[in-house]
Protein backbone atom coordinates (compact mmCIF):
# COMPACT_ATOMS: atom_id res chain seq x y z
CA UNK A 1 18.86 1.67 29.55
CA UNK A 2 21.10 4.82 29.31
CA UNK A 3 23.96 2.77 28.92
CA UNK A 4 22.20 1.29 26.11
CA UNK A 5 21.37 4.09 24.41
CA UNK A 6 24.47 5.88 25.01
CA UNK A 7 26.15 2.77 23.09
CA UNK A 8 23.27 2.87 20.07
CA UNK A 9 23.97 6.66 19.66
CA UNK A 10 27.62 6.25 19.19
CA UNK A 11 27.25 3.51 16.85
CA UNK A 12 25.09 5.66 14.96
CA UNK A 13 27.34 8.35 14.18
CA UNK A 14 30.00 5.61 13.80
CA UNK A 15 27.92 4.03 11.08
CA UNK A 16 27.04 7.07 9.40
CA UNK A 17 30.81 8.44 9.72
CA UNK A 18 31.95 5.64 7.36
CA UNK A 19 28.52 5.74 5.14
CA UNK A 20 27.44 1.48 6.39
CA UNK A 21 23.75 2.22 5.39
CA UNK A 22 22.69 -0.89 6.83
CA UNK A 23 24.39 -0.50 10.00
CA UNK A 24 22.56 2.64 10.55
CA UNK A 25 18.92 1.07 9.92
CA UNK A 26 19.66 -1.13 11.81
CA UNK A 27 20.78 0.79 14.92
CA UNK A 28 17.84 3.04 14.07
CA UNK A 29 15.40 0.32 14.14
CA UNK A 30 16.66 -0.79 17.54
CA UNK A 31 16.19 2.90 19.08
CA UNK A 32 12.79 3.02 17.50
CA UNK A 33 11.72 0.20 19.67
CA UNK A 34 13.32 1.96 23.11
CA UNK A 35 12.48 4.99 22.54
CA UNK A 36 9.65 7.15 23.73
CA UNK A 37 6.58 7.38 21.32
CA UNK A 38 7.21 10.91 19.31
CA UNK A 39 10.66 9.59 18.23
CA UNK A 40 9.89 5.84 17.93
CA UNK A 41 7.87 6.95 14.88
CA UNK A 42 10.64 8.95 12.99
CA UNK A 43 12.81 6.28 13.52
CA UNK A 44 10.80 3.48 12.75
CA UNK A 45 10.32 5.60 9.46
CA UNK A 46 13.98 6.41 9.25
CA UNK A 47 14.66 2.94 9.26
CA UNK A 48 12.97 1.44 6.55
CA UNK A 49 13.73 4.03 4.37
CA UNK A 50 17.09 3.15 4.44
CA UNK A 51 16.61 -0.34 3.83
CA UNK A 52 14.23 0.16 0.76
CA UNK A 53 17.23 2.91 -0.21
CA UNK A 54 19.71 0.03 -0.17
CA UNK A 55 16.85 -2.59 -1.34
CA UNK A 56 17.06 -4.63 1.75
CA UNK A 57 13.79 -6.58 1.17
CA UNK A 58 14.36 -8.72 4.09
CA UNK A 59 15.18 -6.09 6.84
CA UNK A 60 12.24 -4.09 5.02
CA UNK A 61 9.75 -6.82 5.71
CA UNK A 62 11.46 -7.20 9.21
CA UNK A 63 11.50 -3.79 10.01
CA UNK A 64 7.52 -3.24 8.78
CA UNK A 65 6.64 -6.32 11.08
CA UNK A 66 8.27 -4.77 14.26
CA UNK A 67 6.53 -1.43 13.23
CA UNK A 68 3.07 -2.67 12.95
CA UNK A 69 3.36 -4.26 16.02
CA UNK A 70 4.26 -1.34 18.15
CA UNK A 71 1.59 0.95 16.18
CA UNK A 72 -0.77 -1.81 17.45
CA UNK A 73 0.25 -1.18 20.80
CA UNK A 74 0.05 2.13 20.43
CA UNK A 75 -3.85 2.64 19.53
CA UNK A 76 -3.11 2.54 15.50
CA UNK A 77 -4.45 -0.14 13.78
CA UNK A 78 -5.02 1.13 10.45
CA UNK A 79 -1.98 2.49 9.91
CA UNK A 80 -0.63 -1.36 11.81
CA UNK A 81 -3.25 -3.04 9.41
CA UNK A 82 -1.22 -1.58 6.20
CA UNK A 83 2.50 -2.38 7.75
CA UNK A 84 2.09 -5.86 8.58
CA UNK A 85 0.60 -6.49 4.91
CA UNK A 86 3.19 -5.07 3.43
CA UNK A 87 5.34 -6.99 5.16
CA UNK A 88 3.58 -10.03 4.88
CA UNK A 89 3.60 -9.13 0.62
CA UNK A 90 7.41 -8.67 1.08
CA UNK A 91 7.51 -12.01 2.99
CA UNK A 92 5.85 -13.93 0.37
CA UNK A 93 7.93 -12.25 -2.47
CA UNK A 94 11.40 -13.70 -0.83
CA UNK A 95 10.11 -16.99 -0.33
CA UNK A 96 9.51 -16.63 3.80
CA UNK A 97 5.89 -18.06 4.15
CA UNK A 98 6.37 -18.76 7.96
CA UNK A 99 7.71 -15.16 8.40
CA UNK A 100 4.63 -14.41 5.96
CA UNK A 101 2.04 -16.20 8.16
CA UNK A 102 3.47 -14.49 11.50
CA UNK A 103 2.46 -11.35 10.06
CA UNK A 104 -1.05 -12.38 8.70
CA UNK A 105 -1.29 -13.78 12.18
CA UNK A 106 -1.17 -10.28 13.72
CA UNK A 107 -3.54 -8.90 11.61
């Protein structure tokens, strides 16, 4: 796991060195769902910011799925409840109905 985080970090500043917005969502979004609750959050947040900044519709809809879920887990289901139909609205908007449905699902 340190390993792992030790590589995300430098990828990171590697990312953000050369100004690859996506790249850095993306490596965000993967330390949101290691990391310990109080910077998951940020992160998650972090995250899809960037991707609605660079109109990513697709990693925003992927990245509010993978959020809802863990605020599930985490005891916060309203907040879960508004992610996941966001992303299902996203889903249906880019022509992903399965991707749609998953979300609905977990509801």
């Amino acid at each position: 796991m340190e390993a792992a985080l030790a590589s995300y970090s430098e990828a990171l500043r590697l990312f953000r060195a050369v100004g690859d917005r996506l790249g850095e969502a993306n490596v965000l979004l993967a330390l949101a769902q290691m990391s310990e609750p109080a910077q998951a959050a940020q992160k998650f947040e972090e995250a899809l910011n960037l991707y609605q900044t660079i109109n990513d519709r697709y990693s925003t809809a992927r990245a509010l799925y993978y959020y809802g879920r863990w605020l599930q887990a985490h005891g916060e289901a309203e907040r879960a409840r508004a992610c996941l139909e966001h992303c299902a609205q996203l889903c249906d908007e880019i022509g992903l109905p399965d991707h749609a449905a998953a979300a609905r699902a977990a509801l």
